[in-house]
PDB file of N, CA and C in Angstrom:
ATOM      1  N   UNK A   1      21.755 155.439 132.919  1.00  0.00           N
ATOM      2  CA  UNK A   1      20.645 154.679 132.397  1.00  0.00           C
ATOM      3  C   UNK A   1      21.138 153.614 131.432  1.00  0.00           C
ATOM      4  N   UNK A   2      22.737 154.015 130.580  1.00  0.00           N
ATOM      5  CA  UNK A   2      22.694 153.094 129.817  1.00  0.00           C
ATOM      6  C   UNK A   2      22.854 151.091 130.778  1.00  0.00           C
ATOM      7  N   UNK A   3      23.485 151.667 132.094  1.00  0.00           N
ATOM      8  CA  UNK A   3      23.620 150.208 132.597  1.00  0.00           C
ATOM      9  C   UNK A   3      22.736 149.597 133.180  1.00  0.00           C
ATOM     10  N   UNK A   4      21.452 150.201 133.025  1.00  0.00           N
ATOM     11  CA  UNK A   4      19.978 149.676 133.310  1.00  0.00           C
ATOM     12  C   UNK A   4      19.965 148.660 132.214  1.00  0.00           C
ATOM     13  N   UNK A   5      20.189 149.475 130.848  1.00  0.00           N
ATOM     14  CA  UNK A   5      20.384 148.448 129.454  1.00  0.00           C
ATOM     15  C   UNK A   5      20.356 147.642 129.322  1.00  0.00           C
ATOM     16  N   UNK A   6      22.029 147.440 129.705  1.00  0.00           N
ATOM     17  CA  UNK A   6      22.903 146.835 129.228  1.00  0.00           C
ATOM     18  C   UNK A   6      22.638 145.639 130.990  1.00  0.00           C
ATOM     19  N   UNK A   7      22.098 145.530 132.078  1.00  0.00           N
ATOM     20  CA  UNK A   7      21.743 144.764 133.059  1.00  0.00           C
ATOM     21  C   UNK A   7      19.980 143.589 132.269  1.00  0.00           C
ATOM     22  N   UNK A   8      19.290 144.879 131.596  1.00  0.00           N
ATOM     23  CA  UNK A   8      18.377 144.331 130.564  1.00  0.00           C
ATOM     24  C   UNK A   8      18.509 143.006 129.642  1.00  0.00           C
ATOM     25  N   UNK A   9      19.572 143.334 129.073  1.00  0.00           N
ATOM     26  CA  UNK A   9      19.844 142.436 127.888  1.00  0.00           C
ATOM     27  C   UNK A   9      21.107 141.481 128.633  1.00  0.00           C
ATOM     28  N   UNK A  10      21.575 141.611 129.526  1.00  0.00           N
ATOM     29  CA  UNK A  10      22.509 140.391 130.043  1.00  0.00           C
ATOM     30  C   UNK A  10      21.766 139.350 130.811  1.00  0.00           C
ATOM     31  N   UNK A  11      20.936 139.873 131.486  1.00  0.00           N
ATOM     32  CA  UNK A  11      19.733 138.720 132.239  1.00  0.00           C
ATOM     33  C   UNK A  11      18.689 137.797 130.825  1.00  0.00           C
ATOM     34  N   UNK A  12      18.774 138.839 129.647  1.00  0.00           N
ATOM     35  CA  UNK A  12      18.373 137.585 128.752  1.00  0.00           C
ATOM     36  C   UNK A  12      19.145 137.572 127.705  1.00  0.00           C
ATOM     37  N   UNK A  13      20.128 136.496 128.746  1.00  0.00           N
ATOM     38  CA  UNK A  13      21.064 135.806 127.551  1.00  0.00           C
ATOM     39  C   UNK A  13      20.414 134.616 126.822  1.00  0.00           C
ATOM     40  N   UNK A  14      19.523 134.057 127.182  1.00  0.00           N
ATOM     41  CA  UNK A  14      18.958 133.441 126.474  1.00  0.00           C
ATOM     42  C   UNK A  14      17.987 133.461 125.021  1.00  0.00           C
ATOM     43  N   UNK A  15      17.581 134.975 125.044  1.00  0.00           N
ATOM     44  CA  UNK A  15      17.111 135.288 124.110  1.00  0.00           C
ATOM     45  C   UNK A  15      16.164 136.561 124.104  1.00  0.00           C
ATOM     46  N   UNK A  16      15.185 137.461 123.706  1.00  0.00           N
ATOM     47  CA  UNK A  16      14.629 138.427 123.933  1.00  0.00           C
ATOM     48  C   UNK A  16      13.316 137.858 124.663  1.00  0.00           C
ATOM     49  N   UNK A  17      13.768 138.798 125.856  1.00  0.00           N
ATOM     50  CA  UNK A  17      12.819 138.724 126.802  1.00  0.00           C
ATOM     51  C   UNK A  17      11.284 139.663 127.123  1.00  0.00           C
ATOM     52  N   UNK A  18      10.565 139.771 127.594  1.00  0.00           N
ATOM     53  CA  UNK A  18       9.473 140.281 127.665  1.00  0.00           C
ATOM     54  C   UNK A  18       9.877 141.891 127.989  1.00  0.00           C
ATOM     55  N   UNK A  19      10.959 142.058 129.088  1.00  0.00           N
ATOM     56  CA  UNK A  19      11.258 143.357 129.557  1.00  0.00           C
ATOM     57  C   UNK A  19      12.056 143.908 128.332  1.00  0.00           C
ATOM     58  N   UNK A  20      13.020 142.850 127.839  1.00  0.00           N
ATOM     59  CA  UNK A  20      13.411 143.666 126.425  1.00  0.00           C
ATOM     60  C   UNK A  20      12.435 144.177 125.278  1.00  0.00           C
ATOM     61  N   UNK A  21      12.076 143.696 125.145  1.00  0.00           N
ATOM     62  CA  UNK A  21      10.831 144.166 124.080  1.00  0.00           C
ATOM     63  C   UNK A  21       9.974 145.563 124.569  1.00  0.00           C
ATOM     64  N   UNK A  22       9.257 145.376 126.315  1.00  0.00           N
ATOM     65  CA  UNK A  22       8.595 146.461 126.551  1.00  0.00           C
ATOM     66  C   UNK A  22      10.009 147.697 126.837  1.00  0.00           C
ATOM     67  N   UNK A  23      10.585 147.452 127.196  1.00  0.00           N
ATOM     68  CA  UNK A  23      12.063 148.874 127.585  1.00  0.00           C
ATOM     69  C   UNK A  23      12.442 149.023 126.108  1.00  0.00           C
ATOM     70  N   UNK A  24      12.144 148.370 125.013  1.00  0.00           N
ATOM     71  CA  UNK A  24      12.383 148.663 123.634  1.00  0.00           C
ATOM     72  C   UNK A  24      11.488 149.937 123.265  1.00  0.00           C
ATOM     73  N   UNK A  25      10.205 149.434 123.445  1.00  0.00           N
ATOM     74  CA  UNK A  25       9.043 150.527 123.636  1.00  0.00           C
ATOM     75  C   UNK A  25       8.754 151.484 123.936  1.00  0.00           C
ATOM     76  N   UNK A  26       9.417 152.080 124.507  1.00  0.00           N
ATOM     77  CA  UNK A  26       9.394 152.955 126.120  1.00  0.00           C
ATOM     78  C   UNK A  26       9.369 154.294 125.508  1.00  0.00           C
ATOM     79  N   UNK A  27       9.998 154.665 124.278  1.00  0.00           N
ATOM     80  CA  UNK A  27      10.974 155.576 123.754  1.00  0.00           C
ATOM     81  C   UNK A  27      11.599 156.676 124.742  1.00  0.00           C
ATOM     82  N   UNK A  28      10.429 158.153 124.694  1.00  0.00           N
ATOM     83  CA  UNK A  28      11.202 159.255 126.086  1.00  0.00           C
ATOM     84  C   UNK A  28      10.571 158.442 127.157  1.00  0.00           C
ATOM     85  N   UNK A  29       9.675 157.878 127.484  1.00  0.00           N
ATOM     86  CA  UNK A  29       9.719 157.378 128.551  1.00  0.00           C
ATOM     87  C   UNK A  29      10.891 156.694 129.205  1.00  0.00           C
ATOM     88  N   UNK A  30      11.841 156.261 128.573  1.00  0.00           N
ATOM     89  CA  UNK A  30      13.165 155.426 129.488  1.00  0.00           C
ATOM     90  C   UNK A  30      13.640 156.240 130.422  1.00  0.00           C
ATOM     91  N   UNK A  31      13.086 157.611 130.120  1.00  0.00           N
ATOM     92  CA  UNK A  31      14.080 158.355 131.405  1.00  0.00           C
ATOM     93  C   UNK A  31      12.507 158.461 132.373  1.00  0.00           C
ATOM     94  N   UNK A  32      11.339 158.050 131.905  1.00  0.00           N
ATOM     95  CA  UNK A  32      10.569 158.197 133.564  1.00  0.00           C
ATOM     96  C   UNK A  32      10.672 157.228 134.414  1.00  0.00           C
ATOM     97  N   UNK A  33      10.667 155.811 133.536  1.00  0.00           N
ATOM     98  CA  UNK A  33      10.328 154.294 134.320  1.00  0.00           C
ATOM     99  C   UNK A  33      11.800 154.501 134.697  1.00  0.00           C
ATOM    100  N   UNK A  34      12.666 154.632 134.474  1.00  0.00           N
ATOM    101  CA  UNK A  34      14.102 154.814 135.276  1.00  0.00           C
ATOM    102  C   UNK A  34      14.026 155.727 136.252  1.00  0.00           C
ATOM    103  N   UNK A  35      13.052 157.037 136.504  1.00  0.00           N
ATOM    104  CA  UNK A  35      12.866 157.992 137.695  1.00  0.00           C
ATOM    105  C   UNK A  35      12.207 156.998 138.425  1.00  0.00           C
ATOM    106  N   UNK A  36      11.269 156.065 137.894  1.00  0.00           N
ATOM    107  CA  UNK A  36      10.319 155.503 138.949  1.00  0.00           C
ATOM    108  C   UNK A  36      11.341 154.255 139.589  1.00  0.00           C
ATOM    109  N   UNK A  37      12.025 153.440 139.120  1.00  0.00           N
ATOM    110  CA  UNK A  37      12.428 152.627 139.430  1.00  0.00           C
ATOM    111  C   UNK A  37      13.151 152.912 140.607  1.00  0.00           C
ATOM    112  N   UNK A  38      14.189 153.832 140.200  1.00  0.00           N
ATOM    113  CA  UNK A  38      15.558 154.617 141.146  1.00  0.00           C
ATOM    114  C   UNK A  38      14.591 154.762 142.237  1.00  0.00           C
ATOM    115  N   UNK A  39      13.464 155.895 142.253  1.00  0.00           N
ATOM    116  CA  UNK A  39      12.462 156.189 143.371  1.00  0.00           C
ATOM    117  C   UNK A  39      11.852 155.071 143.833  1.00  0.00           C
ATOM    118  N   UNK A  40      12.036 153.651 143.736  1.00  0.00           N
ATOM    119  CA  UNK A  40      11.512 152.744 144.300  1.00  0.00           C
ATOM    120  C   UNK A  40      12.226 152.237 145.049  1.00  0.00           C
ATOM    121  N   UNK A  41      13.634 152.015 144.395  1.00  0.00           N
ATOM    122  CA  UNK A  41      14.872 150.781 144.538  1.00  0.00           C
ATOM    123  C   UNK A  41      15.364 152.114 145.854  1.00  0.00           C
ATOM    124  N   UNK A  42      15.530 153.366 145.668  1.00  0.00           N
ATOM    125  CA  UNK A  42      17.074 154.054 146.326  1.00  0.00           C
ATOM    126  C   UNK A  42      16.107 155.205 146.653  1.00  0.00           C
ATOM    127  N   UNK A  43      15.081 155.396 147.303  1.00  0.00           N
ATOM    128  CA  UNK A  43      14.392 156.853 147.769  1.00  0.00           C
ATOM    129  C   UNK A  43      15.261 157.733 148.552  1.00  0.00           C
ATOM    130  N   UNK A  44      16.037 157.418 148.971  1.00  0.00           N
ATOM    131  CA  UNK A  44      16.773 158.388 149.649  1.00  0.00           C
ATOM    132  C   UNK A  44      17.917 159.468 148.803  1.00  0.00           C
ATOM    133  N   UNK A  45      18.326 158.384 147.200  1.00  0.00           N
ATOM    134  CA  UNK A  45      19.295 159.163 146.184  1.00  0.00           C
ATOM    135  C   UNK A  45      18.931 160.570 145.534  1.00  0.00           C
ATOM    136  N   UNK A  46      19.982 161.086 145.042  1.00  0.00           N
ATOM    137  CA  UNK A  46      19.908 162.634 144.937  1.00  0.00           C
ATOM    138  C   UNK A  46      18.734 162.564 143.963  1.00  0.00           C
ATOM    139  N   UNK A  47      18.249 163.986 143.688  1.00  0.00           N
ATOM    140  CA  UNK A  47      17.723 164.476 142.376  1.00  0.00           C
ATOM    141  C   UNK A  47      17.927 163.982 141.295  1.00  0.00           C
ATOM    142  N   UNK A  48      17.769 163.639 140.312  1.00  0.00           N
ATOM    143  CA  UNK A  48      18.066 163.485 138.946  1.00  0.00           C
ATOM    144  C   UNK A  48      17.859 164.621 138.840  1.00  0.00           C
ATOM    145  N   UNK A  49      19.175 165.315 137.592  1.00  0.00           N
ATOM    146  CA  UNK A  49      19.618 166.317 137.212  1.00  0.00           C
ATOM    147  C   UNK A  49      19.416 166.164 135.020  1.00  0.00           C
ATOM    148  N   UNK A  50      18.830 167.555 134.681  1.00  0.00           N
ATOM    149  CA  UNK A  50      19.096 166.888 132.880  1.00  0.00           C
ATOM    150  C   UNK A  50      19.468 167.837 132.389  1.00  0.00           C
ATOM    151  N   UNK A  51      19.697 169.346 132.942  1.00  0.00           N
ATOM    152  CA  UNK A  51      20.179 170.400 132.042  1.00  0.00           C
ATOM    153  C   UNK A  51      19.093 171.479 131.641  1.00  0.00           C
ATOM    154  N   UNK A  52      17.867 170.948 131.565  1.00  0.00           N
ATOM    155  CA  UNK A  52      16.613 171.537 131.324  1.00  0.00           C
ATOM    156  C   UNK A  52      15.482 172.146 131.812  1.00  0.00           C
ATOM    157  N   UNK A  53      16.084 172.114 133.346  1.00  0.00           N
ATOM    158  CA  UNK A  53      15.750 173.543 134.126  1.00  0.00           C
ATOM    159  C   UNK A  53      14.436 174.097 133.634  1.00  0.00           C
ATOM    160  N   UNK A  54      14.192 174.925 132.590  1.00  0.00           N
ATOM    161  CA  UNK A  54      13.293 175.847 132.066  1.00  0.00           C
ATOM    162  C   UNK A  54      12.005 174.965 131.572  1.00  0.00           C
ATOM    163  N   UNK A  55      12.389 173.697 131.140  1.00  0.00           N
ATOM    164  CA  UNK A  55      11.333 172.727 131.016  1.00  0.00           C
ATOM    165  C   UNK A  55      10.684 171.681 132.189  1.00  0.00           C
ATOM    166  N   UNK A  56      11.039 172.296 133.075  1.00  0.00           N
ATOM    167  CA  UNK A  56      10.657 171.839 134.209  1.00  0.00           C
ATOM    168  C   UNK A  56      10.748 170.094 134.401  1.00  0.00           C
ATOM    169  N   UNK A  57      12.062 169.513 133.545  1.00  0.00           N
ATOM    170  CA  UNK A  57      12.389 168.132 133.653  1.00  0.00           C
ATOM    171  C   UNK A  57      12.731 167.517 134.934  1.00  0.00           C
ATOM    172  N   UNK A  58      13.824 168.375 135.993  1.00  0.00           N
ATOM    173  CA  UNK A  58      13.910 167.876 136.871  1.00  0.00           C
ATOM    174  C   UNK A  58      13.144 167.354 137.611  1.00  0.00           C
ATOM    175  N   UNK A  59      11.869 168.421 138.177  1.00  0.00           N
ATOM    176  CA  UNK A  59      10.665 168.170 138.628  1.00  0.00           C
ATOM    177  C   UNK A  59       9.892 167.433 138.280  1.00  0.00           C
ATOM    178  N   UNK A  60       9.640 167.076 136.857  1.00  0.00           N
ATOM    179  CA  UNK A  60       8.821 165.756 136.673  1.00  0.00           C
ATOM    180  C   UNK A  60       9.366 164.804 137.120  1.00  0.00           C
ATOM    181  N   UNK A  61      10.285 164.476 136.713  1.00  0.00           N
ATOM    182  CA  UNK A  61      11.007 163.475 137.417  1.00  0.00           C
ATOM    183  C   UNK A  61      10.968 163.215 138.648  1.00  0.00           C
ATOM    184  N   UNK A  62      10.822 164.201 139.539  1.00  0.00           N
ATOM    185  CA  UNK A  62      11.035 163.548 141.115  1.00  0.00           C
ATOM    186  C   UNK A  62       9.178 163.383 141.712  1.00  0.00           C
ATOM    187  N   UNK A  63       8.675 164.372 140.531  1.00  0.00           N
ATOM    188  CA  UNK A  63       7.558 164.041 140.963  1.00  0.00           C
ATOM    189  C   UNK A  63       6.721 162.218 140.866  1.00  0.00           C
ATOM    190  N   UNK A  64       7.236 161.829 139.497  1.00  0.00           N
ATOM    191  CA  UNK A  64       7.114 160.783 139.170  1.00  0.00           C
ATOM    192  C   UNK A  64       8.047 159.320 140.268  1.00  0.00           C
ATOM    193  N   UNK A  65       9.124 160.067 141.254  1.00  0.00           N
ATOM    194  CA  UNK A  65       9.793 159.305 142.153  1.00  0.00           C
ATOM    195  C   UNK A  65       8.507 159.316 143.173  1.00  0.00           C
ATOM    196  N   UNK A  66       7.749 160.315 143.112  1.00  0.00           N
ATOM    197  CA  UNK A  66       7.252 160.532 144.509  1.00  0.00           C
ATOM    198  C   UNK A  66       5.975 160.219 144.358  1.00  0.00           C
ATOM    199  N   UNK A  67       5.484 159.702 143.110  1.00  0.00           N
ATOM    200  CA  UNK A  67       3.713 159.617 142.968  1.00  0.00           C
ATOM    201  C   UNK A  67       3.891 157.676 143.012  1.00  0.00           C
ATOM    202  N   UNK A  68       4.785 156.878 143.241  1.00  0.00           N
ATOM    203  CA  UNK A  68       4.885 155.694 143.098  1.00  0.00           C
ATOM    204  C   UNK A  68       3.361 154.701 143.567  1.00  0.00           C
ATOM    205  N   UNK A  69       2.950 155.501 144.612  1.00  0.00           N
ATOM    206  CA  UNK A  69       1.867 154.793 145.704  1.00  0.00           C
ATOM    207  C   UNK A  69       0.548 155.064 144.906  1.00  0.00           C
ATOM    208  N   UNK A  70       0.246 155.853 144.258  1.00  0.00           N
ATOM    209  CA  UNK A  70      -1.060 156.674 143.850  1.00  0.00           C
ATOM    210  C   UNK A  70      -0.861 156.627 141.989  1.00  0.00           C
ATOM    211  N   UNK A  71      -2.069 155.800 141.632  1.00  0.00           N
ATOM    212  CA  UNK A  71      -2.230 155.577 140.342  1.00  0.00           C
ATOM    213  C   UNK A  71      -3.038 156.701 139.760  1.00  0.00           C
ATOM    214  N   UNK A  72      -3.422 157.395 140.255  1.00  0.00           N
ATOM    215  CA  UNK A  72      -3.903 158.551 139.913  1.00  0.00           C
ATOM    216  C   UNK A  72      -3.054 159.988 140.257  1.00  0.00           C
ATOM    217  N   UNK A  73      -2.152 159.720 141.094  1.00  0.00           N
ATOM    218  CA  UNK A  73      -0.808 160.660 140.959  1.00  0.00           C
ATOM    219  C   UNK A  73       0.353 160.702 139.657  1.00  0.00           C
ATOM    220  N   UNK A  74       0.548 159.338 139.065  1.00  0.00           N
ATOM    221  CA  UNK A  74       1.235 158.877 138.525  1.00  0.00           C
ATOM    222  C   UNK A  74       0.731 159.318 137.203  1.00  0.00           C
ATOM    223  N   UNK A  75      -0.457 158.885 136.960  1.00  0.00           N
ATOM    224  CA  UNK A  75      -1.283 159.554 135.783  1.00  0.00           C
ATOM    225  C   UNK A  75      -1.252 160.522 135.318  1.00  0.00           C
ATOM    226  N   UNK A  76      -0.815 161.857 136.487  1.00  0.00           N
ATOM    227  CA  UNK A  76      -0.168 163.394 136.942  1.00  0.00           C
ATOM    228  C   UNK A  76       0.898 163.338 136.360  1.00  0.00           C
ATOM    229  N   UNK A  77       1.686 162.558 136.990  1.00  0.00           N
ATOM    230  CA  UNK A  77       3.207 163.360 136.920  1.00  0.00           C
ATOM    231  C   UNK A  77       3.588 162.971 135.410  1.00  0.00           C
ATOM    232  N   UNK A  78       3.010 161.631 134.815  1.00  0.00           N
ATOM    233  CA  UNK A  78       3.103 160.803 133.490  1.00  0.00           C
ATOM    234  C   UNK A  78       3.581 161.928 132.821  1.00  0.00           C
ATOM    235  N   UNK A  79       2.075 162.496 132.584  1.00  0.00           N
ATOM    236  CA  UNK A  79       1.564 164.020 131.931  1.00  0.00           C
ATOM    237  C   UNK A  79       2.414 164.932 131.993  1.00  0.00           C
ATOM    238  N   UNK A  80       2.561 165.279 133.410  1.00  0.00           N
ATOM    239  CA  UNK A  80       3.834 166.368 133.259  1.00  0.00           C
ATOM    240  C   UNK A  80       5.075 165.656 132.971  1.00  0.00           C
ATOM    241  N   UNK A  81       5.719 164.820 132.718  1.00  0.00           N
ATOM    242  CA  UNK A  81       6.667 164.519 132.250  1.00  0.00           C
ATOM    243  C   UNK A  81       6.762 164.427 130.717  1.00  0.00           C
ATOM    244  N   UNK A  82       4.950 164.141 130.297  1.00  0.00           N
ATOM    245  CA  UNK A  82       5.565 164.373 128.918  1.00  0.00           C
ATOM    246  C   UNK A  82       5.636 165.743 128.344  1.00  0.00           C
ATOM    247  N   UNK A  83       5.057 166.822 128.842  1.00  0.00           N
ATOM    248  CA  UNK A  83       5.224 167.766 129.029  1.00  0.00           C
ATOM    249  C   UNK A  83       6.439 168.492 129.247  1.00  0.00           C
ATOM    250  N   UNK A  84       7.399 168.066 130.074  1.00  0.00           N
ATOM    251  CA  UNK A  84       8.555 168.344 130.087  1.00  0.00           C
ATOM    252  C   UNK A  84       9.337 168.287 128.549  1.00  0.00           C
ATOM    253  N   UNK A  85       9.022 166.329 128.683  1.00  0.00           N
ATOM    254  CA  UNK A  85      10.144 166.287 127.822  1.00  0.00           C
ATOM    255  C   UNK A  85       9.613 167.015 126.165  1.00  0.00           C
ATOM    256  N   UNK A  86       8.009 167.343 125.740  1.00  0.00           N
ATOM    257  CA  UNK A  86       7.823 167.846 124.780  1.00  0.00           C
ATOM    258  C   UNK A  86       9.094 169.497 124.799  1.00  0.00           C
ATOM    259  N   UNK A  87       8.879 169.673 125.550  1.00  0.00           N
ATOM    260  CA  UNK A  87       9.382 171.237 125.777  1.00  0.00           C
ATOM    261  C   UNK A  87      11.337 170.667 125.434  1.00  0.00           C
ATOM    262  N   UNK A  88      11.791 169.879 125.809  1.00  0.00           N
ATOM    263  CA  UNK A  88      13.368 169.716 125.782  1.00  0.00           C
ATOM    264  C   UNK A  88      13.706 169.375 124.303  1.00  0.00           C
ATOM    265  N   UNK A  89      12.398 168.740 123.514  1.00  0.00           N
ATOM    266  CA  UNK A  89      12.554 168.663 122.562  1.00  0.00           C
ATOM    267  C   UNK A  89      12.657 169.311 121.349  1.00  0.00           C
ATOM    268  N   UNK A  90      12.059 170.901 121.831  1.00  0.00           N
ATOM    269  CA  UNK A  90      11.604 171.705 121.592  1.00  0.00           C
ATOM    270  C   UNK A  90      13.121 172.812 121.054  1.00  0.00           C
ATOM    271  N   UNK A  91      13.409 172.217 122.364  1.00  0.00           N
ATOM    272  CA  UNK A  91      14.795 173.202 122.577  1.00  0.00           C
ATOM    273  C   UNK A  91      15.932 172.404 122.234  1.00  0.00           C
ATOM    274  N   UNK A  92      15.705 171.512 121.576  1.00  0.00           N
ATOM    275  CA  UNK A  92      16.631 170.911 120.652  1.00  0.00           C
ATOM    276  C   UNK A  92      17.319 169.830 121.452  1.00  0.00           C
ATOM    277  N   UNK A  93      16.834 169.248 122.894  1.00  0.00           N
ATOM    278  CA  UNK A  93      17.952 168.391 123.817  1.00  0.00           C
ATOM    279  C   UNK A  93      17.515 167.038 123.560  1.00  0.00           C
ATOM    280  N   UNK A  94      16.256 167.036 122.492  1.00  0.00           N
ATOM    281  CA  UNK A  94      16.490 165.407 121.902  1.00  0.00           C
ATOM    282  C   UNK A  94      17.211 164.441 122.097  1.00  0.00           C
ATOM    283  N   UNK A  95      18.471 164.541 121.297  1.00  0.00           N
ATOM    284  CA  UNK A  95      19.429 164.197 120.987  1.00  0.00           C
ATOM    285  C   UNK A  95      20.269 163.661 122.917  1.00  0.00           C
ATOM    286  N   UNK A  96      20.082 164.253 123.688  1.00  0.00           N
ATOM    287  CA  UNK A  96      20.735 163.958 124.780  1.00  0.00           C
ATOM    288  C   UNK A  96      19.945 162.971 125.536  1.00  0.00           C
ATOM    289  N   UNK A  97      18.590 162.124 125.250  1.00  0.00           N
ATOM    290  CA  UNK A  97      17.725 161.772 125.221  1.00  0.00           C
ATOM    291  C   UNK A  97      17.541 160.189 124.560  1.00  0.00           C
ATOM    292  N   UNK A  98      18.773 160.359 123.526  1.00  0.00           N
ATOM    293  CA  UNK A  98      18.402 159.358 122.821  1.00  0.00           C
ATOM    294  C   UNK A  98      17.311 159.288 122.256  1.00  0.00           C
ATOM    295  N   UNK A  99      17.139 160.550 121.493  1.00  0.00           N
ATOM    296  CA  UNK A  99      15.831 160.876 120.390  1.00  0.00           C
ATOM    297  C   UNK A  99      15.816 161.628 119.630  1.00  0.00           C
ATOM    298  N   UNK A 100      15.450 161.511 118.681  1.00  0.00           N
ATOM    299  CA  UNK A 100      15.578 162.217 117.249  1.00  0.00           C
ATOM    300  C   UNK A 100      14.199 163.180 117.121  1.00  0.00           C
ATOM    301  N   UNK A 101      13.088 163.135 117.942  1.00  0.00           N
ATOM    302  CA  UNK A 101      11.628 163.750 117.788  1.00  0.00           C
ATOM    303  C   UNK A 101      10.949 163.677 118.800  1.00  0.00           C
ATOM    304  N   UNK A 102       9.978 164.261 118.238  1.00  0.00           N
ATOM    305  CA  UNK A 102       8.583 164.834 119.606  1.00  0.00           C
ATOM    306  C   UNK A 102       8.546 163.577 120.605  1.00  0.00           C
ATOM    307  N   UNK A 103       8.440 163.724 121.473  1.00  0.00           N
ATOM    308  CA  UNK A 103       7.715 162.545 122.277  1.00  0.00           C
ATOM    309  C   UNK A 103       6.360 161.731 121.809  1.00  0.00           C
ATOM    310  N   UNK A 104       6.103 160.724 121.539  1.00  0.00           N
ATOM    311  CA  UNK A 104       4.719 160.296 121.417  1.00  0.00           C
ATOM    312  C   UNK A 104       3.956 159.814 122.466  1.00  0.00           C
ATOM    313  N   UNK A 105       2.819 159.223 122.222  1.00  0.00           N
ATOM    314  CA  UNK A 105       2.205 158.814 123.148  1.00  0.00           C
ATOM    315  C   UNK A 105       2.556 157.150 123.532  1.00  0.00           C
ATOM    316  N   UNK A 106       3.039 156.624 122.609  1.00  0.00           N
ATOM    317  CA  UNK A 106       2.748 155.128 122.389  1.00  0.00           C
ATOM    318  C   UNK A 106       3.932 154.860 123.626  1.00  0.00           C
ATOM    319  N   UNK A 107       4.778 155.375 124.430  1.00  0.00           N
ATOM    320  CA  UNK A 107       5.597 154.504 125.183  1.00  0.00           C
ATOM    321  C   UNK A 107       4.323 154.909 126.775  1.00  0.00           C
ATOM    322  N   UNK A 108       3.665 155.887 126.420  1.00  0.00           N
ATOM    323  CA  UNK A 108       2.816 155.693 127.810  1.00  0.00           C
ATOM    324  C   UNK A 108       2.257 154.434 128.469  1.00  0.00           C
ATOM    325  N   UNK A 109       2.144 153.424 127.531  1.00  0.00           N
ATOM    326  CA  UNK A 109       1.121 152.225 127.831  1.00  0.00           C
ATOM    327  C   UNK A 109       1.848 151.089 128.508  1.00  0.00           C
ATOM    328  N   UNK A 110       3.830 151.604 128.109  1.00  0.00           N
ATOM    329  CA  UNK A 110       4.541 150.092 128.884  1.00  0.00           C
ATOM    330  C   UNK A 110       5.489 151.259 130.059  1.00  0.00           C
ATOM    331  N   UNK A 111       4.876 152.300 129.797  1.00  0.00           N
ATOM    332  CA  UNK A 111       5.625 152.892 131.316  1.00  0.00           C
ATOM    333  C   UNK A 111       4.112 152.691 132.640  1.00  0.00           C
ATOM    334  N   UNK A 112       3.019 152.398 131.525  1.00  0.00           N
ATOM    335  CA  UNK A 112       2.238 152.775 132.942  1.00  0.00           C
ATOM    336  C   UNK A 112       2.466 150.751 133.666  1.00  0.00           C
ATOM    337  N   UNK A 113       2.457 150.076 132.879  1.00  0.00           N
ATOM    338  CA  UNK A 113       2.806 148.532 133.460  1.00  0.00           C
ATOM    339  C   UNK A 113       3.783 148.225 133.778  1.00  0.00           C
ATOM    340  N   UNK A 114       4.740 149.174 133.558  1.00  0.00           N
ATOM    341  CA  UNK A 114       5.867 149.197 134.709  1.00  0.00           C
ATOM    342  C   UNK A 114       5.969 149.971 135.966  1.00  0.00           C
ATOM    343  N   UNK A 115       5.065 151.064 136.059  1.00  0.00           N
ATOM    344  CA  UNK A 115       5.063 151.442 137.535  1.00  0.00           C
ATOM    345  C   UNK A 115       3.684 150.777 137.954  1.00  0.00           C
ATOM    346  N   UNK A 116       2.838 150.313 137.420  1.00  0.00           N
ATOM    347  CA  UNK A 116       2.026 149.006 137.596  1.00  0.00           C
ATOM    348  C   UNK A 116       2.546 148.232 138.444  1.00  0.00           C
ATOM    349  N   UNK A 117       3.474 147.761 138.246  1.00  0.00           N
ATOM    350  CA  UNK A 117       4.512 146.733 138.521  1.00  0.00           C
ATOM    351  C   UNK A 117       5.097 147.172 139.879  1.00  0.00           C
ATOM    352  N   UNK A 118       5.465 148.219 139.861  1.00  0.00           N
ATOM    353  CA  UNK A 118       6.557 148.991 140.920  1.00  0.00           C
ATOM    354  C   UNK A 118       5.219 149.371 141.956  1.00  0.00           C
ATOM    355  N   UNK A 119       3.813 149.685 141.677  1.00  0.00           N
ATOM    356  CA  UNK A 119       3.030 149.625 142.590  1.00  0.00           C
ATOM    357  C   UNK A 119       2.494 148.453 143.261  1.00  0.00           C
ATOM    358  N   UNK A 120       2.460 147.474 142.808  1.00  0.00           N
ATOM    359  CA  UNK A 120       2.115 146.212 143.572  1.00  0.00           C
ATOM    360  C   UNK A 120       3.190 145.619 144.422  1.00  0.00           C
ATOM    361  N   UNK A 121       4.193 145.539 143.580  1.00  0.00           N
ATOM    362  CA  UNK A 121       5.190 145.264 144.814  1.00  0.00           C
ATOM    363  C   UNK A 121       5.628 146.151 145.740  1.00  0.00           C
ATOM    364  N   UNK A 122       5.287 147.335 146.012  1.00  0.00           N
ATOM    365  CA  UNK A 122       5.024 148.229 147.398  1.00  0.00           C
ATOM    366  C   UNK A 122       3.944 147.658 148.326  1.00  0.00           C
ATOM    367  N   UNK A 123       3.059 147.215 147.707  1.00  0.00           N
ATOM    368  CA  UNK A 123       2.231 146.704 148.553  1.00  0.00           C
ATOM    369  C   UNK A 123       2.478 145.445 149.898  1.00  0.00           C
TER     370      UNK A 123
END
């Protein structure tokens, strides 16, 4: 994920761009809009894997690969993903996360206009 980043901030070499600012936002969400993306760009690639098994992370994740078409699926898996990641946080895997705390709500609003995004251009 970090060379999603670091592909982020080299396309605006010119200065901070709109996607920099919203992927600034994102906080635990960077690891869903990155499930959704991968599940857009590469449907055929493995599982995403996080260690957290018992929090049922993997599975959000692929669920969130697999709800791409359905804005009311997505709305689903959102949920269970934050769900997941509340629980990893729980168990202390923050930190592997690139996070110091609970999940909030506030990155829900630029993950949902990015699979926004990833739903229209399926169309």
């Amino acid at each position: 994920m970090l060379g999603l980043k670091t592909e982020i901030v080299r396309h605006g070499a010119r200065g901070v761009t709109e996607g920099m600012r919203e992927w600034s936002k994102l906080g635990w969400y960077e690891t869903a809009a990155f499930a959704a993306m991968r599940g857009h760009c590469c449907p055929d690639a493995a599982a995403l894997r996080s260690g957290f098994a018992s929090c049922r992370m993997e599975q959000s994740l692929a669920y969130i690969a697999n709800a791409l078409d359905d804005e009311a699926k997505m709305a689903s898996a959102r949920d269970a993903y934050h769900t997941a990641a509340a629980c990893v946080a729980r168990k202390g895997g923050a930190p592997q996360y690139g996070r110091a705390s609970m999940p909030g709500s506030a990155g829900k609003k630029y993950f949902d206009r990015i699979t926004a995004r990833i739903r229209a251009a399926r169309r």
